[in-house]
Protein backbone atom coordinates (compact mmCIF):
# COMPACT_ATOMS: atom_id res chain seq x y z
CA UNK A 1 24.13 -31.70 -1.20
CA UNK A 2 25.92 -28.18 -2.19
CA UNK A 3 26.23 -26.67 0.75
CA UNK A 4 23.90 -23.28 1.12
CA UNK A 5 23.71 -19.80 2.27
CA UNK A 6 20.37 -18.55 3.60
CA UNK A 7 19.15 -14.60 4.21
CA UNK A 8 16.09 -15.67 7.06
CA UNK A 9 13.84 -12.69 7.31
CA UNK A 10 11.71 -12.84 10.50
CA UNK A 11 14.90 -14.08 12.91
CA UNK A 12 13.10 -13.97 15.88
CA UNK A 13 9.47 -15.17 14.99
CA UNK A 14 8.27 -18.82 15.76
CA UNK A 15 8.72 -19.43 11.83
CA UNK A 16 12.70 -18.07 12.38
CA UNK A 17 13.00 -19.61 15.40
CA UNK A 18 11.85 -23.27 14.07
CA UNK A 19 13.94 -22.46 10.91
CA UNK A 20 17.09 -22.39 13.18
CA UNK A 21 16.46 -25.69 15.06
CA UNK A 22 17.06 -26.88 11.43
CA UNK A 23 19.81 -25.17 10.81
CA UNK A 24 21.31 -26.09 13.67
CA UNK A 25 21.11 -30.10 13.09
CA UNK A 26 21.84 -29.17 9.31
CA UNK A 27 24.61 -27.10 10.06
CA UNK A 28 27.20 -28.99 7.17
CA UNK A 29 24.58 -27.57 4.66
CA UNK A 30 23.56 -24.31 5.37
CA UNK A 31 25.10 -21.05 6.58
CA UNK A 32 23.47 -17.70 7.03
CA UNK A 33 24.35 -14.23 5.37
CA UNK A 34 21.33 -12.54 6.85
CA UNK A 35 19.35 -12.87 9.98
CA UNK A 36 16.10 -9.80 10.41
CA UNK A 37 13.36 -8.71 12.80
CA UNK A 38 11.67 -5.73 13.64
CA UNK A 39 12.46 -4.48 17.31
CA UNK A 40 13.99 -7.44 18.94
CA UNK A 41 17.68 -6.60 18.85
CA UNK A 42 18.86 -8.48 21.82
CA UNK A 43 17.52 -11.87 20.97
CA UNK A 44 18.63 -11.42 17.21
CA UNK A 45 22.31 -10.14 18.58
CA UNK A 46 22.16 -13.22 20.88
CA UNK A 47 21.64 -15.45 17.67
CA UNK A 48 23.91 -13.74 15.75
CA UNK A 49 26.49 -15.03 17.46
CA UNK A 50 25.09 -18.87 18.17
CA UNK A 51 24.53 -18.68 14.55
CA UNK A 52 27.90 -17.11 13.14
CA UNK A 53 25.97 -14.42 11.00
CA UNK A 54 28.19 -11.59 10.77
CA UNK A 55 24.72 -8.89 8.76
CA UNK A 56 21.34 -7.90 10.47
CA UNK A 57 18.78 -5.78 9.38
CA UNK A 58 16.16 -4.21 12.33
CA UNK A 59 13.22 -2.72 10.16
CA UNK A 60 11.76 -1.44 13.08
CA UNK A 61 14.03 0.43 15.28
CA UNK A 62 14.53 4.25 14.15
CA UNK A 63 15.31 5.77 16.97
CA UNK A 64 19.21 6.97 16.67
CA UNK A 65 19.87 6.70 20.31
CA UNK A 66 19.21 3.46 19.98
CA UNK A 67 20.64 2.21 17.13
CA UNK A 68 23.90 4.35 18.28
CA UNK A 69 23.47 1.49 21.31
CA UNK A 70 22.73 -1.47 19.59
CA UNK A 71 25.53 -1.32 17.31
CA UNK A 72 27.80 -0.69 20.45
CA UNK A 73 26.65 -3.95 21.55
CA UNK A 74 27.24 -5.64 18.52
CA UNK A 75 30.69 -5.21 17.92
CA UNK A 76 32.40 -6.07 14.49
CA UNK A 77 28.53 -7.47 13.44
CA UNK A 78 27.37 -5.39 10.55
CA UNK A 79 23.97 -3.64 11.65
CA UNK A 80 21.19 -2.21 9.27
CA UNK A 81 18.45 -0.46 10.25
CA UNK A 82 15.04 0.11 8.14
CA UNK A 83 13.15 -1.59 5.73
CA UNK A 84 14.85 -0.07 2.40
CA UNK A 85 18.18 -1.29 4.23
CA UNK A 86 16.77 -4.57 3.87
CA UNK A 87 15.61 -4.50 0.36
CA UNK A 88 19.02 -3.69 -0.55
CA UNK A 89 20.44 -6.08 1.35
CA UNK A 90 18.57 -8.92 -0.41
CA UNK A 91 18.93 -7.29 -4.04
CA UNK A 92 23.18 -7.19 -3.13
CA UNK A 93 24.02 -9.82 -1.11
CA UNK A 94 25.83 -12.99 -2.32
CA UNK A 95 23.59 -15.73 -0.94
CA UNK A 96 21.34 -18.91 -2.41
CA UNK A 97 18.22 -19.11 -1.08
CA UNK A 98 15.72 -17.03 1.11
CA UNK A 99 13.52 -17.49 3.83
CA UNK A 100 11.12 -14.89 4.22
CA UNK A 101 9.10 -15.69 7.68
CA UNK A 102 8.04 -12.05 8.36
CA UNK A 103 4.90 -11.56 9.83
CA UNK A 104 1.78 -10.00 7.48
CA UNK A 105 1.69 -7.34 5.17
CA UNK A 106 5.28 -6.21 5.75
CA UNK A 107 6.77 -8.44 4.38
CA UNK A 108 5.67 -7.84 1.06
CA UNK A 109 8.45 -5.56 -0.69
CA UNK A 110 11.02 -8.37 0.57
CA UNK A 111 9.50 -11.03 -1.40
CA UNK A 112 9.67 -8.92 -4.18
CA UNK A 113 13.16 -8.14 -4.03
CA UNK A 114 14.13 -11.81 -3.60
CA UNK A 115 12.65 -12.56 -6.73
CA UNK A 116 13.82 -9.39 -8.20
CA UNK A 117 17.61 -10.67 -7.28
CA UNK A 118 17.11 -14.14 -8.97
CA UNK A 119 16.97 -15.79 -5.99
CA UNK A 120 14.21 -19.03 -4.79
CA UNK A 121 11.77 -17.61 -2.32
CA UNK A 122 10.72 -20.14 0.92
CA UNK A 123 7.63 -18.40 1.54
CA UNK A 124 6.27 -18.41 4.87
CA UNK A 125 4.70 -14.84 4.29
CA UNK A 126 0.97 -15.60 3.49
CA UNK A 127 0.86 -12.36 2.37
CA UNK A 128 3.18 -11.91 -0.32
CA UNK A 129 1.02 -13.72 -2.56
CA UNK A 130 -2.64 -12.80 -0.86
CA UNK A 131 -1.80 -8.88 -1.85
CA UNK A 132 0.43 -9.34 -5.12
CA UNK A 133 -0.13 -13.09 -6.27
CA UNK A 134 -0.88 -11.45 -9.50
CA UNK A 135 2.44 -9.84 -10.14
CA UNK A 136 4.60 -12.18 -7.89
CA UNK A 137 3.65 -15.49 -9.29
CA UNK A 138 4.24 -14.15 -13.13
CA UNK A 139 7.53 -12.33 -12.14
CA UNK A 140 8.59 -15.87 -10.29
CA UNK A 141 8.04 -17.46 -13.56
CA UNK A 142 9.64 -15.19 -15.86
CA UNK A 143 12.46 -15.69 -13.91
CA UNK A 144 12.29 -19.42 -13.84
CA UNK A 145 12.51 -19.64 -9.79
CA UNK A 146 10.08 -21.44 -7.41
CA UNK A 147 8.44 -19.91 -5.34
CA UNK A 148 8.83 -22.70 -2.39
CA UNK A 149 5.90 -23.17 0.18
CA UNK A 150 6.66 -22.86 3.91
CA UNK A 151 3.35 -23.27 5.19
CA UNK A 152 2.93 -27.16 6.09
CA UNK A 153 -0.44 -27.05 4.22
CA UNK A 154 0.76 -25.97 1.10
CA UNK A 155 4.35 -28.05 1.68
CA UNK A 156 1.88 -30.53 1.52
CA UNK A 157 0.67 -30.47 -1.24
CA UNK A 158 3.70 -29.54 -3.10
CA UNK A 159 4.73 -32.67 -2.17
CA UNK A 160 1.77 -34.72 -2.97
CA UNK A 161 1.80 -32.86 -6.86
CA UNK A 162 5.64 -33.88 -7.49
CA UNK A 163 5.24 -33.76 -10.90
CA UNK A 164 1.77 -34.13 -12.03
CA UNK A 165 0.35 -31.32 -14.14
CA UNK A 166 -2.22 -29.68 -13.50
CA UNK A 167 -4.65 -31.42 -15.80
CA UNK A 168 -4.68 -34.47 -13.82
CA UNK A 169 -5.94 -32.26 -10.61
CA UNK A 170 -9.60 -32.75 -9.44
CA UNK A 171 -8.94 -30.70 -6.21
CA UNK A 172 -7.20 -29.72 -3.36
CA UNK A 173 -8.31 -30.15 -0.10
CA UNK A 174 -6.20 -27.69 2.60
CA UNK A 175 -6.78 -29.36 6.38
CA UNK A 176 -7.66 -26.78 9.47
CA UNK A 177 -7.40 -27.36 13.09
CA UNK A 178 -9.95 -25.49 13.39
CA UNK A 179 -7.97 -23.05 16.08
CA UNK A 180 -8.76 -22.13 19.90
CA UNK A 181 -12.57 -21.88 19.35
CA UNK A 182 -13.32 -25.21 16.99
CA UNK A 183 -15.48 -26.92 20.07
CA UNK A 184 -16.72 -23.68 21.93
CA UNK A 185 -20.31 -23.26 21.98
CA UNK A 186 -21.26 -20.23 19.81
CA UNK A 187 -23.17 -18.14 22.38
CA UNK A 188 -20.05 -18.10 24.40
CA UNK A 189 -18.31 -15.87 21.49
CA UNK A 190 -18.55 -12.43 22.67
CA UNK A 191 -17.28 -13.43 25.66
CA UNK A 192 -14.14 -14.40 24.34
CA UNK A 193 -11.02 -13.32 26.21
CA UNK A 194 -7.55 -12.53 24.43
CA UNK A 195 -5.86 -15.21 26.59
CA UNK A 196 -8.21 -18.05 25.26
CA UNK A 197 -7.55 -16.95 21.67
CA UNK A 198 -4.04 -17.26 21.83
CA UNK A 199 -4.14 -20.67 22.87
CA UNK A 200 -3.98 -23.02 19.61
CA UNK A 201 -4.63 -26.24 20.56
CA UNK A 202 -2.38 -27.77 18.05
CA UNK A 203 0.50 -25.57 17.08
CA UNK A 204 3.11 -22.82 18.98
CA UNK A 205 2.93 -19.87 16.60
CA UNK A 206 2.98 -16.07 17.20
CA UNK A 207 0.07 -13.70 17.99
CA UNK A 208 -1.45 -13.17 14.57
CA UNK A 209 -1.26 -16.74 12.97
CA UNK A 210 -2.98 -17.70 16.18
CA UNK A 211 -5.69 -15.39 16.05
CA UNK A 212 -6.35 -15.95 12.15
CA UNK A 213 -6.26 -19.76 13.10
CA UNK A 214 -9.14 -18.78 15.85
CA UNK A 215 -11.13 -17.02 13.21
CA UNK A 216 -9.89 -19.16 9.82
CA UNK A 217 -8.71 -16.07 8.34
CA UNK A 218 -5.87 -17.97 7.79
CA UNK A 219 -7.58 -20.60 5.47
CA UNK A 220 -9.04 -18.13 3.30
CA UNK A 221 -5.62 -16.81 2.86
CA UNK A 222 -4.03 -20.34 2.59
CA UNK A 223 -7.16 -20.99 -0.40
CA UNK A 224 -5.67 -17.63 -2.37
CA UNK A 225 -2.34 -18.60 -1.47
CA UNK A 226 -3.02 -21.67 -3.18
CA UNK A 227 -4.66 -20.26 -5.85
CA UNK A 228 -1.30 -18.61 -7.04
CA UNK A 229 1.54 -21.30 -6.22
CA UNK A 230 -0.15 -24.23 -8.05
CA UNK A 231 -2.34 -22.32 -10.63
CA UNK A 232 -5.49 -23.29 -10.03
CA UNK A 233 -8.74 -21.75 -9.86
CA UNK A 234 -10.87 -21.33 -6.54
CA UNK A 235 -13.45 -23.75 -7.90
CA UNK A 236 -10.79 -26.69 -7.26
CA UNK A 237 -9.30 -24.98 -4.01
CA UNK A 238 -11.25 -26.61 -0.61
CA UNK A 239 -10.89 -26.12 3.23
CA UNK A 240 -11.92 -28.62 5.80
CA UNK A 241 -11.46 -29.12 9.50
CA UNK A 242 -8.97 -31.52 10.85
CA UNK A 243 -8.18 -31.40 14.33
CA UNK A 244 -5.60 -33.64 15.23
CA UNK A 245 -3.01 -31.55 12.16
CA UNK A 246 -1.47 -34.84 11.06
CA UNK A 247 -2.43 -34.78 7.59
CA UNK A 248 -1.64 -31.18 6.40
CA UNK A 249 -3.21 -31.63 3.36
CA UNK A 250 -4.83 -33.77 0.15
CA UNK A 251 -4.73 -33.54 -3.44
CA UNK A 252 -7.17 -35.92 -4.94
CA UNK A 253 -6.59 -36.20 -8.41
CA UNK A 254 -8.73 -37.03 -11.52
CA UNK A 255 -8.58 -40.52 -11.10
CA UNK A 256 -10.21 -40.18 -7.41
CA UNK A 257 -6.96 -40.97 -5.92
CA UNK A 258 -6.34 -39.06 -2.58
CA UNK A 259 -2.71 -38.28 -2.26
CA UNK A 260 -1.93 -37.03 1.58
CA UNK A 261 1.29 -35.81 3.84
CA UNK A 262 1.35 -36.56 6.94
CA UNK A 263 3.72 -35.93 10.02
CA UNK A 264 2.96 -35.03 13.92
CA UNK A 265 2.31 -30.73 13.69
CA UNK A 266 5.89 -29.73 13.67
CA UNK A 267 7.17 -26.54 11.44
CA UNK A 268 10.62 -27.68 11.09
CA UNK A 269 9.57 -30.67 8.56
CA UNK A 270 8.06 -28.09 5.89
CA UNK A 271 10.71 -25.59 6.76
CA UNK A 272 13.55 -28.23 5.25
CA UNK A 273 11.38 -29.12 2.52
CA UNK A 274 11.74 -25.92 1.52
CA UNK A 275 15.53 -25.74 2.01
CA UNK A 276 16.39 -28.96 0.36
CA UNK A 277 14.45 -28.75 -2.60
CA UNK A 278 14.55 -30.83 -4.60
CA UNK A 279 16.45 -33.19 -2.30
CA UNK A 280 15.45 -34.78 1.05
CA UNK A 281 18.04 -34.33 3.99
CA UNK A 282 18.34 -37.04 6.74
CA UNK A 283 16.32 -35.22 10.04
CA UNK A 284 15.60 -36.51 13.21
CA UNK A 285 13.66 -33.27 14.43
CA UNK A 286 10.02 -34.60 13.34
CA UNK A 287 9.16 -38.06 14.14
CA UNK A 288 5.72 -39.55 13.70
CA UNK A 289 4.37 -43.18 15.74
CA UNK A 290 1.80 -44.50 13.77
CA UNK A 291 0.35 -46.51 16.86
CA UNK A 292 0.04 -43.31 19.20
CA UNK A 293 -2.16 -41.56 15.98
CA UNK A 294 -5.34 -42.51 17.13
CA UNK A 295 -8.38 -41.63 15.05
CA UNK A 296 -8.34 -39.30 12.09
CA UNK A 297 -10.97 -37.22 11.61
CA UNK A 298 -12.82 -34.18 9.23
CA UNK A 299 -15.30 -31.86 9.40
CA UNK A 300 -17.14 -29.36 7.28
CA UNK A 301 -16.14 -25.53 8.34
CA UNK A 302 -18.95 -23.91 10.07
CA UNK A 303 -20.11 -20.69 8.29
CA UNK A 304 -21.58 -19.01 11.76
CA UNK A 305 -18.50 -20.01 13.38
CA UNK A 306 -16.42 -19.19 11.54
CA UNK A 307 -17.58 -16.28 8.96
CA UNK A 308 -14.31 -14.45 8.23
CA UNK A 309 -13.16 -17.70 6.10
CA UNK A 310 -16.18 -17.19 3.70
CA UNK A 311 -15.64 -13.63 3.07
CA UNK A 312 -12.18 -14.50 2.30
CA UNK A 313 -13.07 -16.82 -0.25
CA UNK A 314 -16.02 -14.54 -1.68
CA UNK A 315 -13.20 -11.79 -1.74
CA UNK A 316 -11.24 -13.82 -3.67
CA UNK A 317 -13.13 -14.24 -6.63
CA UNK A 318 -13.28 -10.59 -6.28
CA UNK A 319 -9.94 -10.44 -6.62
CA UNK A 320 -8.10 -6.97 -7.66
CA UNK A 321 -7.33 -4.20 -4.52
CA UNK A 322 -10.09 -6.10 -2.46
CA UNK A 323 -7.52 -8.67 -1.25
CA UNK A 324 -5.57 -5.87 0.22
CA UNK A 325 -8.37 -4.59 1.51
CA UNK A 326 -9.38 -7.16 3.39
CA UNK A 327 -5.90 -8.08 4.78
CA UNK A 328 -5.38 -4.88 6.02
CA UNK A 329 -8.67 -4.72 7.53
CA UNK A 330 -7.84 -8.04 9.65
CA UNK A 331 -4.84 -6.89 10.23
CA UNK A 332 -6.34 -3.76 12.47
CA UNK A 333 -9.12 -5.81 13.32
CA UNK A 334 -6.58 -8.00 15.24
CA UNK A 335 -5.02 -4.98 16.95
CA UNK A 336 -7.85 -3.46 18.03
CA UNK A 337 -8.89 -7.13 19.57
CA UNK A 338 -5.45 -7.67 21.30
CA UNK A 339 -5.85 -4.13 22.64
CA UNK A 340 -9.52 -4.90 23.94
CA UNK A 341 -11.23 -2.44 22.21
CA UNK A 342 -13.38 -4.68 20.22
CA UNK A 343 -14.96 -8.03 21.03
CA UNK A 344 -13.54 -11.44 19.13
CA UNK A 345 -17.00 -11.31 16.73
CA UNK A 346 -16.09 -8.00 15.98
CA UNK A 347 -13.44 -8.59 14.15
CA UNK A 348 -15.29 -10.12 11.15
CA UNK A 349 -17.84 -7.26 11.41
CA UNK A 350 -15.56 -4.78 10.94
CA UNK A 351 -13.78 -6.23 8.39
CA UNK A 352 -16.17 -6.98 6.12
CA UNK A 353 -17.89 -3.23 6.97
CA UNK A 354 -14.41 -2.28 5.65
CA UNK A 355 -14.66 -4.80 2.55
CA UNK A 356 -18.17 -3.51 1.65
CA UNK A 357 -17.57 -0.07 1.23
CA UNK A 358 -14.26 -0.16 -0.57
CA UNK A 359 -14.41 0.15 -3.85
CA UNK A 360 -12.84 -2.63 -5.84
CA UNK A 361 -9.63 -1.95 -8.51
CA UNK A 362 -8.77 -4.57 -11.09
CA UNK A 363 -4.85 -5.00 -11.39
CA UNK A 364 -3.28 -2.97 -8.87
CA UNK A 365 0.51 -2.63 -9.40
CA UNK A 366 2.74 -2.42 -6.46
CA UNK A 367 2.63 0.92 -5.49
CA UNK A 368 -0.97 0.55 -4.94
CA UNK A 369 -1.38 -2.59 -2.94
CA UNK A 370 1.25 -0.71 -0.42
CA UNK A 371 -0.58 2.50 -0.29
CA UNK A 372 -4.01 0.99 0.28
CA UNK A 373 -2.91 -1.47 2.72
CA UNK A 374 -1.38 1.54 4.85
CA UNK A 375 -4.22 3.61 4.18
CA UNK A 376 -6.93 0.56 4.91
CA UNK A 377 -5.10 -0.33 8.27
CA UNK A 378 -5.20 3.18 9.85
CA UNK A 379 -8.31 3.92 8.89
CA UNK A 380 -9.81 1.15 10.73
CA UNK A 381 -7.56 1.81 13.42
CA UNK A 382 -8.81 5.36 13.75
CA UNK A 383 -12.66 4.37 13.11
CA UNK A 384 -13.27 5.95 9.94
């Protein structure tokens, strides 16, 4: 294989991180030109040099003190600070793929600009295509460039459709671990305590994919997600609850042939996927013993438990600004949680309060998706 050089967007994130245990066994194929994250300067200056990456971008950091200190401490490492810094950085940079693992709504512009720079896109930002899907997915394809699933669910089934067209798709069926709360008894909800929702059973992720896993937000957004990357409509898009996350996903096609991938829960596997595509490289990070399995089992995903993925998918069909809206809504919701101001069944009520009384807008360009999101998230924040 032609050896690579990767921007990775979201350094210091459990996505980054796992994407850097693969770099570091694939080191004879890949290189970085770019490593990002928002605040955490010492951990991404401490991988800067494990790494060799010689460019980093802080979006989050404006303080000029600061940033006077930082790049003291970095030496002969070229520092950038802000988000248009980044989007700059990924329209001018010489480099072959990117990686963008940054955490919710902000990371929307930088999918954009990868695109925008004729680069492929590993997408690990659910976001990007939840908000935009109908601008990215057409600009992606004007462009001729894949838009190449992170997620293991919708690796997946990337895999599983090679190359069948869509015609010969009956549906697909996204798998769910059904998060921190899948066996809790339903009175015990509003006692919920932040500590118990960040505990996924399953998985090692950061603070906001755990929570959506808790509440399935992040199935509804996997279903849109979905929606956009393999062109299908929600009609042919399923969820169901798998708790042991070794098969991350089906397609059953028209001939009622079930096509899975499976693996023990491990990020790294989809992460080279992504990477390597269209080739497979030789890995020894994920390994999976048929014998220790055990028993395989699905079930059906409980509307009273867990309500926030069924507005998701009834927003969906909606489709237009309401996506946004919704995102952005969770998105405070989840702050407001983690700062123990509201209760864990809050968080869908306020939401879809928020949903409810926003008027919907067919289209939105990009402008507006980033103007309501900001708008949507404070004013939830602030209670209005």
């Amino acid at each position: 294989m032609v050896r690579k050089v990767l921007a990775l967007l979201g350094a210091t994130g459990s996505i980054g991180t796992s994407t850097l245990r693969v770099l570091k066994e694939q080191s004879q194929y890949y290189s970085l030109a770019l490593m990002t994250a928002h605040q955490d300067w010492q951990k991404l200056l401490g991988l800067a040099s494990e790494f060799g990456c010689s460019m980093l971008c802080l979006t989050g950091i404006e303080d000029k003190a600061l940033q006077a200190r930082i790049r003291q401490e970095a030496g002969e490492i070229k520092l950038y600070f802000g988000e248009q810094e980044l989007l700059h950085l990924l329209q001018d940079l010489p480099y072959d793929i990117a990686l963008n693992a940054i955490t919710g709504s902000a990371g929307l512009k930088s999918s954009f600009s990868i695109i925008s720079s004729g680069r492929p896109l590993a997408l690990a930002n659910k976001e990007s295509l939840v908000m935009a899907g109908h601008l990215l997915a057409p600009l992606a394809k004007s462009k001729s460039l894949p838009i190449l699933p992170v997620d293991s669910e919708h690796s997946a089934i990337f895999q599983a459709i090679g190359t069948h067209p869509s015609s010969e798709i009956r549906k697909l069926h996204i798998t769910a671990s059904g998060g921190s709360f899948r066996d809790l008894p339903l009175e015990n909800f509003t006692g919920i305590k932040v500590e118990q929702a960040l505990k996924h059973p399953n998985w090692d992720m950061g603070a906001k994919v755990t929570l959506d896993s808790a509440t399935m937000f992040n199935k509804a957004l996997e279903v849109m997600e979905a929606h956009w990357l393999f062109d299908l409509p929600y009609s042919q898009i399923a969820a169901v609850i798998h708790p042991q996350s070794i098969i991350h996903s089906l397609v059953e096609f028209i001939d009622g042939s079930l096509l899975a991938q499976m693996s023990s829960p491990d990020m790294s596997l989809p992460i080279l996927y992504a990477l390597s595509y269209p080739q497979r490289l030789p890995s020894t990070l994920v390994t999976t013993d048929l014998l220790k399995l055990g028993s395989l089992s699905f079930r059906e995903i409980e509307e009273e438990r867990y309500p926030l993925y069924y507005l998701g998918r009834e927003v969906a069909l909606e489709g237009g600004i309401l996506p946004t809206v919704l995102n952005a809504a969770n998105e405070a919701a989840l702050r407001l949680f983690l700062e123990r101001k509201i209760s864990f069944p809050q968080i869908h009520e306020l939401v879809r309060r928020t949903v409810e009384a926003y008027p919907n807008t067919p289209c939105p360009d990009l402008e507006e998706i980033v103007n309501c999101n900001t708008r949507v998230y404070r004013e939830v924040l602030s209670g209005r």
